[in-house]
Protein backbone atom coordinates (compact mmCIF):
# COMPACT_ATOMS: atom_id res chain seq x y z
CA UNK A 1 17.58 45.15 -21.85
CA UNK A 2 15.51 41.91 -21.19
CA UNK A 3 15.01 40.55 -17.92
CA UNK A 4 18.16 38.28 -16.69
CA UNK A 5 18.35 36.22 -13.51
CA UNK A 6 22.57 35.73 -13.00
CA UNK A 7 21.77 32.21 -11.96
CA UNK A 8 21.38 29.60 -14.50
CA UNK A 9 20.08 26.34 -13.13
CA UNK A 10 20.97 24.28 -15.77
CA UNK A 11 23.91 25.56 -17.27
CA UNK A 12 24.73 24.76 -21.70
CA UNK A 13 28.37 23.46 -21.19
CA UNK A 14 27.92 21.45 -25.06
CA UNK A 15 30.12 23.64 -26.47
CA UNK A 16 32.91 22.23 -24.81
CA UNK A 17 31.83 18.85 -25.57
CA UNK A 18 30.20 18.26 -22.21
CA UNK A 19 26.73 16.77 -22.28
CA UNK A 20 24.56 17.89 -19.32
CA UNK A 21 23.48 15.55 -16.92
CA UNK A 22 19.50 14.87 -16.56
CA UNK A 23 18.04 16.97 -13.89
CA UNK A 24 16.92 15.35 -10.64
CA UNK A 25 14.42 17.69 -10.06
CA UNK A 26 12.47 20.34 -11.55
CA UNK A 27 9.91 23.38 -10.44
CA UNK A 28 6.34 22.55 -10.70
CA UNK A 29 2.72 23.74 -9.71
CA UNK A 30 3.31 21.26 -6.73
CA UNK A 31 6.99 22.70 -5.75
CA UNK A 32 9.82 20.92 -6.58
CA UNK A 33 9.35 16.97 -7.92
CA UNK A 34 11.74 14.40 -8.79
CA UNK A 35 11.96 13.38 -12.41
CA UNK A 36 11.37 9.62 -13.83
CA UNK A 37 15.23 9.38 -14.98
CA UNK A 38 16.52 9.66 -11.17
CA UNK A 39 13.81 7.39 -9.89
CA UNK A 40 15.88 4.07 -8.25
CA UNK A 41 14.79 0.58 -9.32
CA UNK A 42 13.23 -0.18 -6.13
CA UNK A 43 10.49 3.02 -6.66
CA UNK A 44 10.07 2.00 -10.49
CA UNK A 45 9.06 -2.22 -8.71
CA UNK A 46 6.92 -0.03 -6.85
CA UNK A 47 5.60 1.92 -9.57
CA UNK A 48 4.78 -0.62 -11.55
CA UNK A 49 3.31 -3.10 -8.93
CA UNK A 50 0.97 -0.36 -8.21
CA UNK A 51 0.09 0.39 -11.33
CA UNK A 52 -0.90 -3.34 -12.24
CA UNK A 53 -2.67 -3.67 -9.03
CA UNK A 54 -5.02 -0.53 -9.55
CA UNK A 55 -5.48 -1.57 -13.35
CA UNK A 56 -6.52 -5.11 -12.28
CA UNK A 57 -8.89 -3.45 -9.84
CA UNK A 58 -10.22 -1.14 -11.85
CA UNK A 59 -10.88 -3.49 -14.81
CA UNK A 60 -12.69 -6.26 -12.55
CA UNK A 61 -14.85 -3.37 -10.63
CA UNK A 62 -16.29 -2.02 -13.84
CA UNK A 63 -16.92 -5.16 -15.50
CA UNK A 64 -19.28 -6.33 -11.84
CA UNK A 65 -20.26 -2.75 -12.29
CA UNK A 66 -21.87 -2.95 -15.85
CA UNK A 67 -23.05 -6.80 -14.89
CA UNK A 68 -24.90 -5.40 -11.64
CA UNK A 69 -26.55 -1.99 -13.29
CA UNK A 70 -27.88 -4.99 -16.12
CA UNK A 71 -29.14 -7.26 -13.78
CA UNK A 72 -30.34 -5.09 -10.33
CA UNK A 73 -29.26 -1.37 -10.56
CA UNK A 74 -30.07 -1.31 -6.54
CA UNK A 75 -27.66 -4.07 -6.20
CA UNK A 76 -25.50 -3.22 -3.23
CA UNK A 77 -22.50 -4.42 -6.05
CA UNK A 78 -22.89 -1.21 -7.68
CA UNK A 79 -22.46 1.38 -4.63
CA UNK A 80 -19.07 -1.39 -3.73
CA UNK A 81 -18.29 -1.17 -7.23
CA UNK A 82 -18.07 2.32 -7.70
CA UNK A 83 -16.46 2.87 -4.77
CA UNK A 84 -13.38 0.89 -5.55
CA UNK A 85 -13.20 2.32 -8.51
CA UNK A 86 -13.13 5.89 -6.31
CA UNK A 87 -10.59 4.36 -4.20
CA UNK A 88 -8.38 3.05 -6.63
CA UNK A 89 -7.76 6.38 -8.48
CA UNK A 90 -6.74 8.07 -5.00
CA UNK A 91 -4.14 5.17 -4.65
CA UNK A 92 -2.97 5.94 -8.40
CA UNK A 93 -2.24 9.16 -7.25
CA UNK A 94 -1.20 8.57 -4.23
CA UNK A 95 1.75 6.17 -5.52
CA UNK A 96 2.78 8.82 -8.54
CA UNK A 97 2.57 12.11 -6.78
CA UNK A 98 3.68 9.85 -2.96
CA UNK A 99 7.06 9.04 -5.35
CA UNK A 100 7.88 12.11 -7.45
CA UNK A 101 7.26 14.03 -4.58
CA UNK A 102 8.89 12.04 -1.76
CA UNK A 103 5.84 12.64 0.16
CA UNK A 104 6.15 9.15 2.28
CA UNK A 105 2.96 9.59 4.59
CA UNK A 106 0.89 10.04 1.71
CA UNK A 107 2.50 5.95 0.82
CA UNK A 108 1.55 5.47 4.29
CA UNK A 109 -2.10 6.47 3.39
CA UNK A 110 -1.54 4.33 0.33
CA UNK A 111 -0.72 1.00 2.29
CA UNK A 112 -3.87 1.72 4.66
CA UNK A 113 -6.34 2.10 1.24
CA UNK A 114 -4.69 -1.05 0.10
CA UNK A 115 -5.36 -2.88 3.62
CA UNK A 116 -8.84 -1.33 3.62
CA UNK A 117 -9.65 -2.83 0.32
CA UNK A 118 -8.02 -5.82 1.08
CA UNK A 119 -10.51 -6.26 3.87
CA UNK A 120 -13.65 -5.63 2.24
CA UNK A 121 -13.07 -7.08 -0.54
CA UNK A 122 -12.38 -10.77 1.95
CA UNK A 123 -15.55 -9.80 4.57
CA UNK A 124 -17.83 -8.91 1.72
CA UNK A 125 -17.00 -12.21 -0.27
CA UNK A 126 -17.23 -14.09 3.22
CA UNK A 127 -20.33 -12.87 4.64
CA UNK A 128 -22.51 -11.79 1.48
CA UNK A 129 -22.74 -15.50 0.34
CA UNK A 130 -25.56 -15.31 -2.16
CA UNK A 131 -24.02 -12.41 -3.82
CA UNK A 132 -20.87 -15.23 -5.05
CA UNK A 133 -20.03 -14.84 -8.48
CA UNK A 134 -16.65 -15.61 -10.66
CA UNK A 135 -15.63 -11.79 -10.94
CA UNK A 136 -15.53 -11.31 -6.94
CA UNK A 137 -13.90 -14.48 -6.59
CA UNK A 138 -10.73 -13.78 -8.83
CA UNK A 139 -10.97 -10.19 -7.37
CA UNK A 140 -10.45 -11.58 -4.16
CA UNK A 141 -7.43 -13.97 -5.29
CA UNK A 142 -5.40 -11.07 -7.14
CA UNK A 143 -5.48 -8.52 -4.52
CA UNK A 144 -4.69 -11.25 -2.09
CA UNK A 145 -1.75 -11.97 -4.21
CA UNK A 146 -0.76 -8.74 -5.04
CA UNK A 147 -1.09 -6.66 -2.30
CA UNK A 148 1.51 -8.05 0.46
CA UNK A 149 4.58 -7.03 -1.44
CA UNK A 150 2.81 -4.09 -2.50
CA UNK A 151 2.96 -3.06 0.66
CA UNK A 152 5.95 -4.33 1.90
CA UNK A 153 7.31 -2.27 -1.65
CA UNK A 154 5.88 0.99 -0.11
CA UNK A 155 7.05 0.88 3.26
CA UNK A 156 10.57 0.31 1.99
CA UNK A 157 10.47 3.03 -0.55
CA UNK A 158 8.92 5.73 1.66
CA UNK A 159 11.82 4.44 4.38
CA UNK A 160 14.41 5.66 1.38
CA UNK A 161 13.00 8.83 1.02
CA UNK A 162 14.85 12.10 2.72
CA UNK A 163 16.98 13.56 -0.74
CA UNK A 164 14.32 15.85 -1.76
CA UNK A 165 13.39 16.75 1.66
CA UNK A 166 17.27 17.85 2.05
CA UNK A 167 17.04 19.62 -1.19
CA UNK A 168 13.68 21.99 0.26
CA UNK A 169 14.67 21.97 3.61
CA UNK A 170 18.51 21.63 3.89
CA UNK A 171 20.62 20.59 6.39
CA UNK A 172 17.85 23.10 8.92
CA UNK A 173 16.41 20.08 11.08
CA UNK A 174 13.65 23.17 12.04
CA UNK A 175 13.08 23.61 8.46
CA UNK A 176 12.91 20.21 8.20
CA UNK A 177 10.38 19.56 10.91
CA UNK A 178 8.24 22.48 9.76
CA UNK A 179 8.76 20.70 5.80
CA UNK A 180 7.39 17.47 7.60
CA UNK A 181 4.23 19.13 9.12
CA UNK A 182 2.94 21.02 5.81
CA UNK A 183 3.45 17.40 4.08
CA UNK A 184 0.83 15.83 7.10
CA UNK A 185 -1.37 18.58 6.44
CA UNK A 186 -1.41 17.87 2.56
CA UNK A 187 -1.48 14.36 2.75
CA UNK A 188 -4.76 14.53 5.43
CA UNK A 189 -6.23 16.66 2.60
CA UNK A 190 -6.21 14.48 -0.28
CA UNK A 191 -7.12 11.77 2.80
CA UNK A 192 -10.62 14.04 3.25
CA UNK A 193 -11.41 14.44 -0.06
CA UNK A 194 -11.40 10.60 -0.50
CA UNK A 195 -13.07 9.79 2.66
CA UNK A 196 -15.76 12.38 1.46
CA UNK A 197 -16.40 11.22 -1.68
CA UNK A 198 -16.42 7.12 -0.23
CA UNK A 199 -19.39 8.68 2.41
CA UNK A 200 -21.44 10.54 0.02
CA UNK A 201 -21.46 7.47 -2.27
CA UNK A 202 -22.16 5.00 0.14
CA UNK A 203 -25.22 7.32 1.36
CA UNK A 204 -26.56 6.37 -2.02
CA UNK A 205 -26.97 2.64 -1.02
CA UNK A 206 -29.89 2.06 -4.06
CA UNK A 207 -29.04 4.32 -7.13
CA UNK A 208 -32.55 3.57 -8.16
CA UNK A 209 -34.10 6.14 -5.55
CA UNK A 210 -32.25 8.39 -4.81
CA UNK A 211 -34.82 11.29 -3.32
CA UNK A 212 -34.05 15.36 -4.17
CA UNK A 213 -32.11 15.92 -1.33
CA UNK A 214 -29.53 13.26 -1.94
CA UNK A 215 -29.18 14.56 -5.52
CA UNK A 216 -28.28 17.52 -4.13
CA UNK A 217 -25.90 15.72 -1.79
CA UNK A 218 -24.25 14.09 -4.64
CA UNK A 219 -24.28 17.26 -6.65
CA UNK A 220 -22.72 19.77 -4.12
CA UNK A 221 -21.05 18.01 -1.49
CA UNK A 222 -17.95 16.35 -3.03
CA UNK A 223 -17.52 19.37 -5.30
CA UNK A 224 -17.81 21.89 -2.16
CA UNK A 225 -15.13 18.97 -0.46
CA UNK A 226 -13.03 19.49 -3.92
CA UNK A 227 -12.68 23.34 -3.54
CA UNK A 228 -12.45 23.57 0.02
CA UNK A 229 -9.23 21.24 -0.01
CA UNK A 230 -7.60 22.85 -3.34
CA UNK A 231 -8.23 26.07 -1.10
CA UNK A 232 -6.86 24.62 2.42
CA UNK A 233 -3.84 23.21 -0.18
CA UNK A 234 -3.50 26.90 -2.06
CA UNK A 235 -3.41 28.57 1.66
CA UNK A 236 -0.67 26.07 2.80
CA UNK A 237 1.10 26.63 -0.19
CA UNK A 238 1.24 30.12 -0.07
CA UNK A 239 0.88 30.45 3.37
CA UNK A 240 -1.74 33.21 3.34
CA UNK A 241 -2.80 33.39 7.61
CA UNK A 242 -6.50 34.84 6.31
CA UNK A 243 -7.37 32.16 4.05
CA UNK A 244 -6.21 29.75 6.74
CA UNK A 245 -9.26 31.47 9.19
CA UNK A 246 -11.54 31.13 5.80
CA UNK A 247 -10.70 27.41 5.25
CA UNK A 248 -11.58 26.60 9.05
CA UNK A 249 -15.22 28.50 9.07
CA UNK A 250 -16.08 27.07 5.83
CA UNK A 251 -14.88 23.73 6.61
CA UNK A 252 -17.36 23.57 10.00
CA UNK A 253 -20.18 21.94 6.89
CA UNK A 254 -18.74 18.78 6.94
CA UNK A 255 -18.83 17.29 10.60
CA UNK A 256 -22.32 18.69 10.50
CA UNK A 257 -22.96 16.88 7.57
CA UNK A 258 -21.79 13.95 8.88
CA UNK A 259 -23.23 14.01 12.13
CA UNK A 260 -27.04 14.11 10.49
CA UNK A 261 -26.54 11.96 7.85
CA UNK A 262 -25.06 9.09 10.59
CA UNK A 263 -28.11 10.30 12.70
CA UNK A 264 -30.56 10.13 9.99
CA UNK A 265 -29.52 6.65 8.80
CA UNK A 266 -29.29 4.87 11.98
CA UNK A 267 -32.69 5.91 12.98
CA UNK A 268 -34.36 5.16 9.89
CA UNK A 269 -32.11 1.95 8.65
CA UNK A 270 -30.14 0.40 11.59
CA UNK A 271 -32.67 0.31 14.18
CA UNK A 272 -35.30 -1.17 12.22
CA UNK A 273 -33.28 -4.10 10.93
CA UNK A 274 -32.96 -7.48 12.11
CA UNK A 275 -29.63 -7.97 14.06
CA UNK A 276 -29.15 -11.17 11.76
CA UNK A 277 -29.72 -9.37 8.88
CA UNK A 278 -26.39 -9.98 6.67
CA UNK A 279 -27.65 -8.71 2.55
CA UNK A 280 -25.67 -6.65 0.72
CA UNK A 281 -27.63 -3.56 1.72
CA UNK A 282 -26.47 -4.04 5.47
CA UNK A 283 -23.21 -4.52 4.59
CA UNK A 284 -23.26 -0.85 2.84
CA UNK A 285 -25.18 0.39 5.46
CA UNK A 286 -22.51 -0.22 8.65
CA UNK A 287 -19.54 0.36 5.97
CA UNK A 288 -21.52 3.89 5.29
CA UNK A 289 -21.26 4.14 9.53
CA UNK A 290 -17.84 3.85 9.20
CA UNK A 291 -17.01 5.62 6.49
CA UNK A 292 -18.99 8.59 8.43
CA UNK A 293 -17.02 8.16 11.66
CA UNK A 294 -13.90 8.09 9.80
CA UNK A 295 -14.55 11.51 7.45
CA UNK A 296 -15.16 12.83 10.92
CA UNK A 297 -12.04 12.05 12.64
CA UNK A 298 -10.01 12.99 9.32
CA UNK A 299 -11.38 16.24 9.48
CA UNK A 300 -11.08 16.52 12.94
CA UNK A 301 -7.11 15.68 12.58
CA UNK A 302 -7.22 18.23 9.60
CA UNK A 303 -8.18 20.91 11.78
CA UNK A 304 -5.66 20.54 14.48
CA UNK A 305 -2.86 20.23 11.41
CA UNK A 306 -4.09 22.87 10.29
CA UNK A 307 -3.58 24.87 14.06
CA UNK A 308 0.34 23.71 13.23
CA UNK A 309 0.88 24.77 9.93
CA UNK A 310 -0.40 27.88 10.67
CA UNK A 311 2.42 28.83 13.00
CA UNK A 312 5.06 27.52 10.56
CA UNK A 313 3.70 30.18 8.21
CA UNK A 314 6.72 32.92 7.32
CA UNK A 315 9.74 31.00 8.65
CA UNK A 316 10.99 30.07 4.85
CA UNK A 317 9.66 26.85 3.48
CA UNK A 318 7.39 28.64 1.08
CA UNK A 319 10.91 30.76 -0.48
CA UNK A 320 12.65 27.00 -0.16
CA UNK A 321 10.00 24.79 -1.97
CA UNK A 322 9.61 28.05 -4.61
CA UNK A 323 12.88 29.51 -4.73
CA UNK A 324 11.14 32.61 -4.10
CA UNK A 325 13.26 34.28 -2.23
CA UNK A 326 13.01 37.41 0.11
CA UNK A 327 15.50 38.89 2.29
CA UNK A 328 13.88 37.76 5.25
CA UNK A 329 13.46 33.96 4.18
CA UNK A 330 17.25 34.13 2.50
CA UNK A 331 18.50 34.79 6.20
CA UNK A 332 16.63 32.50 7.89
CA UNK A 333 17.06 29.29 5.15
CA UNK A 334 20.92 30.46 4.68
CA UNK A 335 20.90 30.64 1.33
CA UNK A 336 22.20 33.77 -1.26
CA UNK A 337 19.74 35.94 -3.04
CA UNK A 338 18.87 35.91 -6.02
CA UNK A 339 18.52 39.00 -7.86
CA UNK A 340 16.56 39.53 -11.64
CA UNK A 341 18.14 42.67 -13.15
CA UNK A 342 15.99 44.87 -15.78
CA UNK A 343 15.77 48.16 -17.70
């Protein structure tokens, strides 16, 4: 006899002339997402705000891009360039995967990109004055223009959110909490992995010398930042406790790497420029200082999420998010076994 699970999720009631209603959610890689069809207008406005917004973005950054590379490929327009084109695919996915997953911190992160931007794009245009051209200037208008009530559309959809939360973590506010948690901990992770890649391009302020050891930078490090969060997101998924030790020790690279490269740069760049120094190249340089000091707090925040998660591990979400249920989790999330029957 082939395998047979008694439960049938979606249930073929055609035969009696009843069509079957859409399905609010369905089982993915990720866990359990909400499909387009049950999306409410208000998250589709949002949507498709977003999507114009990044599009725009994208579009103006890689036509300065191709302009610069033509006329001075060490223009500090290039390293800005590219990243805002970095950024703006991490706010893509933050808005798609933030919605069909109700994940509302990660439209939190979303709204802080979007400020971010939004404030380099307005200091760089106000302070780089000989760098003026027609592209910045109606980059600057449209994201002034668009991205107030794209924020104001992502606070008030991630405000909504709480139906696929209750369908994880039922009506358990413990479960609940411990739900809330492992969706900080992925959110700061997808957070690191931008932050990393923003640093490591920045360090490249002129892409027309860029030494052997920064090729190796740019080779390695956001890859090694790539695999060490799809391994910190595999071990909260699965809650493995050893991999959790793993992810910490390997993850001890990156404030190091941060904490030399900062070093290295203000010794050899910051200190030997003029204080009234205002190019394009000191603009990268102190947004490169930031960017450094902010990958280093992330991860420092990562770690101590991580400290939380880790004691959440085995009290049910995993069996919840899954449906992968044990008889341990089924007693502690209160719901029925399910059993698959077989020759």
């Amino acid at each position: 006899m082939e395998s047979e699970s008694v439960h049938n999720e979606s249930g073929d009631y055609s035969k009696y002339g009843i069509t079957d209603v859409p399905k609010s959610t369905v089982i993915t890689a990720f866990g359990k997402t909400k499909t387009f069809v049950w999306l409410s207008k208000k998250e589709w406005a949002f949507i498709i705000l977003t999507t114009v917004n990044i599009l725009a973005a994208v579009g103006l950054s890689v036509s300065r891009l191709v302009t610069a590379i033509k006329e001075s490929p060490g223009n500090s327009d290039v390293t800005f360039a590219i990243l805002l084109i970095i950024n703006a695919v991490f706010v893509a996915f933050y808005c798609y995967h933030g919605v069909l997953r109700e994940r509302k911190y990660e439209l939190y992160v979303l709204v802080l990109a979007v400020i971010v931007v939004l404030a380099y794009c307005t200091v760089e245009y106000s302070i780089n004055i000989k760098g003026h051209n027609t592209v910045k200037l109606v980059r600057l208008i449209i994201i002034w223009f668009l991205a107030p009530p794209n924020i104001i559309l992502a606070v008030l959809v991630a405000r909504d959110f709480g139906e696929l939360e209750f369908r994880i973590a039922g009506a358990s506010e413990y479960l609940q909490h411990i739900y809330d948690q492992a969706a900080i901990f992925s959110c700061w992770l997808k957070f690191d992995l931008q932050v990393t890649a923003s640093f490591v391009v920045l360090a490249l302020s002129d892409w027309t010398d860029v030494n052997i050891l920064e090729q190796i930078t740019l080779g390695v490090g956001i890859p090694y930042t790539f695999f060490w969060d799809i391994f910190g997101w595999i071990t909260l998924r699965r809650e493995i406790k050893p991999a959790a030790w793993i992810f910490a020790f390997f993850g001890l690279a990156k404030p190091t790497y941060y904490v030399y490269k900062i070093v290295d740069l203000y010794t050899h760049t910051v200190m030997k420029e003029s204080p009234q120094s205002q190019d394009g190249h000191s603009i990268v340089v102190y947004c490169y200082l930031l960017a450094g000091a902010l990958a280093f707090l992330t991860w420092l925040i990562l770690m101590i999420e991580l400290v939380l998660v880790y004691r959440n591990f085995g009290k049910g979400l995993k069996e919840r998010d899954f449906k992968v249920l044990s008889e341990r989790s089924s007693l502690l999330t209160g719901r029925p076994r399910r059993y698959v029957f077989s020759e």
